[in-house]
C-alpha atoms as a PDB file:
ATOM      1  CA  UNK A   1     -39.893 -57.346 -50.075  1.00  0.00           C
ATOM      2  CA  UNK A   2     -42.324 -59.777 -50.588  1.00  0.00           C
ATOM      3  CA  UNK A   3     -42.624 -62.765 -52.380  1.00  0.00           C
ATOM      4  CA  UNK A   4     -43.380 -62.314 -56.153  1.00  0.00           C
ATOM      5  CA  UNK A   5     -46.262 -64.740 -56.478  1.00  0.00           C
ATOM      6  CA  UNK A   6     -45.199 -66.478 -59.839  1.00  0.00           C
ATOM      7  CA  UNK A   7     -47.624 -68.822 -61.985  1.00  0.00           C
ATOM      8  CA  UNK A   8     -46.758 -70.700 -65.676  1.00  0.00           C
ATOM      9  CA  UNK A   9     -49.737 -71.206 -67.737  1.00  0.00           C
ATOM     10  CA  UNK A  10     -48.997 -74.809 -69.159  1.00  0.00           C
ATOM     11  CA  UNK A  11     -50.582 -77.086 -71.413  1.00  0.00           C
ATOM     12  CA  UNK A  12     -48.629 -79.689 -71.300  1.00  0.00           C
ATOM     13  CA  UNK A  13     -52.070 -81.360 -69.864  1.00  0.00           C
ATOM     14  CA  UNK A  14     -53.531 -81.567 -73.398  1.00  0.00           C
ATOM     15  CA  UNK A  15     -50.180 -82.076 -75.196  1.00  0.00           C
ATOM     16  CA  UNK A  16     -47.824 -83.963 -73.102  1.00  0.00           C
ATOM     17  CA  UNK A  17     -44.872 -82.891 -75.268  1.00  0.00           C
ATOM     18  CA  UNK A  18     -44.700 -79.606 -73.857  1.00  0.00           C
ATOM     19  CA  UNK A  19     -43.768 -80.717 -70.494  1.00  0.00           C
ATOM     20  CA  UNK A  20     -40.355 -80.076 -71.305  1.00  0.00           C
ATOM     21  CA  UNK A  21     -40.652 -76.577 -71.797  1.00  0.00           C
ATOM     22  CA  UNK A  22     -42.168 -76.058 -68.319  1.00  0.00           C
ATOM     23  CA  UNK A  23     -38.988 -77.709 -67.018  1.00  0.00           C
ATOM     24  CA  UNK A  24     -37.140 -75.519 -68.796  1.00  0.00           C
ATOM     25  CA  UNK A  25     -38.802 -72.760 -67.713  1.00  0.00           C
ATOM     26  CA  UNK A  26     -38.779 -73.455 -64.116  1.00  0.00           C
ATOM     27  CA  UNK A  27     -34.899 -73.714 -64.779  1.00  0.00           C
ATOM     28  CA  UNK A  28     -34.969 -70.222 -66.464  1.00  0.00           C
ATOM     29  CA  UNK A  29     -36.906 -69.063 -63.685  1.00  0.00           C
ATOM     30  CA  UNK A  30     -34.783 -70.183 -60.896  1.00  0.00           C
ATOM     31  CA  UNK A  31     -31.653 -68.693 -62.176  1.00  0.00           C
ATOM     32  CA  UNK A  32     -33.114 -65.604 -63.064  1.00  0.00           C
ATOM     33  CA  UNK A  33     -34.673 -65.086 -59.611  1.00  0.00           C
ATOM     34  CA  UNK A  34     -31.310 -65.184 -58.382  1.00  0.00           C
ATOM     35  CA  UNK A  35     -29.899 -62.984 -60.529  1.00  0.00           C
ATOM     36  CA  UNK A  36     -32.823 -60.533 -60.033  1.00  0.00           C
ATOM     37  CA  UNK A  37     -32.261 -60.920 -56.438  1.00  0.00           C
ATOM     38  CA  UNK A  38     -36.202 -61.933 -55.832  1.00  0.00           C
ATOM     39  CA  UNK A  39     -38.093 -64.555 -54.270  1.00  0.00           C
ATOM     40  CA  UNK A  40     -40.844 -66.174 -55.388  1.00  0.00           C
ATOM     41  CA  UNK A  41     -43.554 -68.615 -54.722  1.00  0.00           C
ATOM     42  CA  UNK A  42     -43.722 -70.618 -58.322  1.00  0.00           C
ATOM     43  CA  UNK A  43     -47.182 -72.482 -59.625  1.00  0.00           C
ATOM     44  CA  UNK A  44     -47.606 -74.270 -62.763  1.00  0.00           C
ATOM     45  CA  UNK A  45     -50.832 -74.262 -63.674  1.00  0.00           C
ATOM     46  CA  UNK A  46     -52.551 -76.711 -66.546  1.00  0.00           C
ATOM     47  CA  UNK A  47     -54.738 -75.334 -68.783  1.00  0.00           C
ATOM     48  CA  UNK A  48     -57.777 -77.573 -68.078  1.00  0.00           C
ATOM     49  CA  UNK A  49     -57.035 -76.767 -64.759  1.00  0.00           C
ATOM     50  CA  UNK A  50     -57.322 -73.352 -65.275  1.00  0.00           C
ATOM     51  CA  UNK A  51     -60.346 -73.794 -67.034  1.00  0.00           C
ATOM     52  CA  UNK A  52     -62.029 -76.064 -64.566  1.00  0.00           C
ATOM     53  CA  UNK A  53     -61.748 -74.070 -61.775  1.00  0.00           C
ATOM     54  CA  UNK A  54     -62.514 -70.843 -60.546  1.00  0.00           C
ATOM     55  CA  UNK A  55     -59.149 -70.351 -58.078  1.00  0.00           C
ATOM     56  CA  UNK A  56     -57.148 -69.452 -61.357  1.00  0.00           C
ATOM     57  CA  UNK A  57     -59.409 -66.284 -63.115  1.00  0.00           C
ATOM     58  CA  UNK A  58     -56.544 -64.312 -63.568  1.00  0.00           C
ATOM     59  CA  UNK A  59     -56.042 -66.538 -66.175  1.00  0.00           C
ATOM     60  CA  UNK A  60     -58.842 -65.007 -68.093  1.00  0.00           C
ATOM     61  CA  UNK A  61     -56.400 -62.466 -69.117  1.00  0.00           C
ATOM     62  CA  UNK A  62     -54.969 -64.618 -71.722  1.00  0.00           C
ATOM     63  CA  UNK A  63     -57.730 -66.150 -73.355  1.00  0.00           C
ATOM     64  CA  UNK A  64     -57.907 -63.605 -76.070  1.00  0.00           C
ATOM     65  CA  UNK A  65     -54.767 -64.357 -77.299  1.00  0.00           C
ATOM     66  CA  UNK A  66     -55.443 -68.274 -76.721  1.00  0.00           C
ATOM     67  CA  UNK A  67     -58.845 -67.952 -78.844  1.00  0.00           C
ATOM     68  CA  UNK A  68     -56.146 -66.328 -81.514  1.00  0.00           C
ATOM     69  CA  UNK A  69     -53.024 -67.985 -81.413  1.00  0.00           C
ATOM     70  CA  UNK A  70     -53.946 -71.000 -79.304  1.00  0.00           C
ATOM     71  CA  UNK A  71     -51.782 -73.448 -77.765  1.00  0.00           C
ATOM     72  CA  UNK A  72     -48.823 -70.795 -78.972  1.00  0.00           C
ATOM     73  CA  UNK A  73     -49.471 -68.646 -76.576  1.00  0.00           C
ATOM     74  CA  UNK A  74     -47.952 -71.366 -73.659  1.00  0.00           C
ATOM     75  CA  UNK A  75     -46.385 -71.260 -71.910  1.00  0.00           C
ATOM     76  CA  UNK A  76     -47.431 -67.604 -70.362  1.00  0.00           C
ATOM     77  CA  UNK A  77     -46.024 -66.209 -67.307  1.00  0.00           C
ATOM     78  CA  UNK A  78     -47.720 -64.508 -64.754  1.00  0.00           C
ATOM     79  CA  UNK A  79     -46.298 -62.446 -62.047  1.00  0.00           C
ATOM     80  CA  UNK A  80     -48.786 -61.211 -58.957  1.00  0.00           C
ATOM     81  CA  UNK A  81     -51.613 -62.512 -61.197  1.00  0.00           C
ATOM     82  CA  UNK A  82     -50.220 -60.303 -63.978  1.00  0.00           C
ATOM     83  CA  UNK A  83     -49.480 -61.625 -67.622  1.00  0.00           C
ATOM     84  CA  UNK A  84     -46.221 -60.694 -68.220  1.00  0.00           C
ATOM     85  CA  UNK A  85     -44.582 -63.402 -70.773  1.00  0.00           C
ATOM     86  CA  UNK A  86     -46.236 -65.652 -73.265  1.00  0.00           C
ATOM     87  CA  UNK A  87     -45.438 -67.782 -76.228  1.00  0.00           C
ATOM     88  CA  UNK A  88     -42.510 -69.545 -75.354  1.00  0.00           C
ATOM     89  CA  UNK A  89     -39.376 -70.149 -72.829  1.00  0.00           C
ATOM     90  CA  UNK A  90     -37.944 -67.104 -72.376  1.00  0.00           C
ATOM     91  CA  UNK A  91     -33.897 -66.617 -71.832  1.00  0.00           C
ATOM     92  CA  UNK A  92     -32.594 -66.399 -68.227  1.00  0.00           C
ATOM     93  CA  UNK A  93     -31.810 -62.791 -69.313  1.00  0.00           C
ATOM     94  CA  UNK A  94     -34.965 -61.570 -70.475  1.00  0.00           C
ATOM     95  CA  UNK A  95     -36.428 -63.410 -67.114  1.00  0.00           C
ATOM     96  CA  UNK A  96     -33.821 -61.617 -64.990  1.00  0.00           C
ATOM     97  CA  UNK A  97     -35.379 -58.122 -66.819  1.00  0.00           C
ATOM     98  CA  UNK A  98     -38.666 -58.749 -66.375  1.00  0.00           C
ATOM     99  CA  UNK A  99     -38.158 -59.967 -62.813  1.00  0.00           C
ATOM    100  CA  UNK A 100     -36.372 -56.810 -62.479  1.00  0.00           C
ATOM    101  CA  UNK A 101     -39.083 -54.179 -63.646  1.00  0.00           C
ATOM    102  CA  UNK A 102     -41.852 -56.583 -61.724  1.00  0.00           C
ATOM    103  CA  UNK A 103     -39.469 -55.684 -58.537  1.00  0.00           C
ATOM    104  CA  UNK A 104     -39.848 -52.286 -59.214  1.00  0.00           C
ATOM    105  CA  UNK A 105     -43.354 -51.837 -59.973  1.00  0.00           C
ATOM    106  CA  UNK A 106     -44.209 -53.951 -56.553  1.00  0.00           C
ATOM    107  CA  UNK A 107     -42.160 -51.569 -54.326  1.00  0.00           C
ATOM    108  CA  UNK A 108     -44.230 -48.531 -56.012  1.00  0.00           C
ATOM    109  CA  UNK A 109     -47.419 -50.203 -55.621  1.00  0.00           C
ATOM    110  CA  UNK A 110     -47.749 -51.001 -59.424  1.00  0.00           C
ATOM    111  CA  UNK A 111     -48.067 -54.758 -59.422  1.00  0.00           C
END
């Protein structure tokens, strides 16, 4: 199987605070990759980042939710380009499930 191609939505750039919620993510993510039995490629993208730049446009996803909830919405996960998580650090189980389900839409072609 391929890598799952993994990017948190972070915006810690505009509110330094948050950084340690993307550390505690990447945590999360690492042991739940394990546990899922996946590898991944991980990229934590900034928000003005995102929005400066036209490599990220999968991002575009979320900005409905951003122009409603705003900075609540970080950090959001996507998997394969694909918003899966947002709002907060999710548990290393609910990570492991996800990463799980992502697994097996990939290997049908879903993801």
């Amino acid at each position: 199987m391929a890598k799952m191609r993994l990017a948190i939505l972070s915006f810690a750039c505009c509110n330094p605070t948050l950084a340690v919620h993307d550390k505690r993510y990447v945590d999360n993510i690492r042991e739940a990759a394990a546990a899922a039995g996946v590898d991944y490629e991980l990229e934590v993208v900034h928000a003005t980042e995102a929005r400066m730049t036209n490599q990220h446009t999968y991002m575009s996803e979320i900005m409905p939710l951003f122009n409603k909830y705003g900075q609540a919405v970080s950090p959001a996960l996507f998997i394969n380009r694909s918003l899966q998580l947002w709002g907060g650090v999710p548990t290393v189980e609910k990570l492991t499930e996800v990463f799980q389900k992502a697994k097996l839409a990939i290997e049908q072609g879903r993801l």
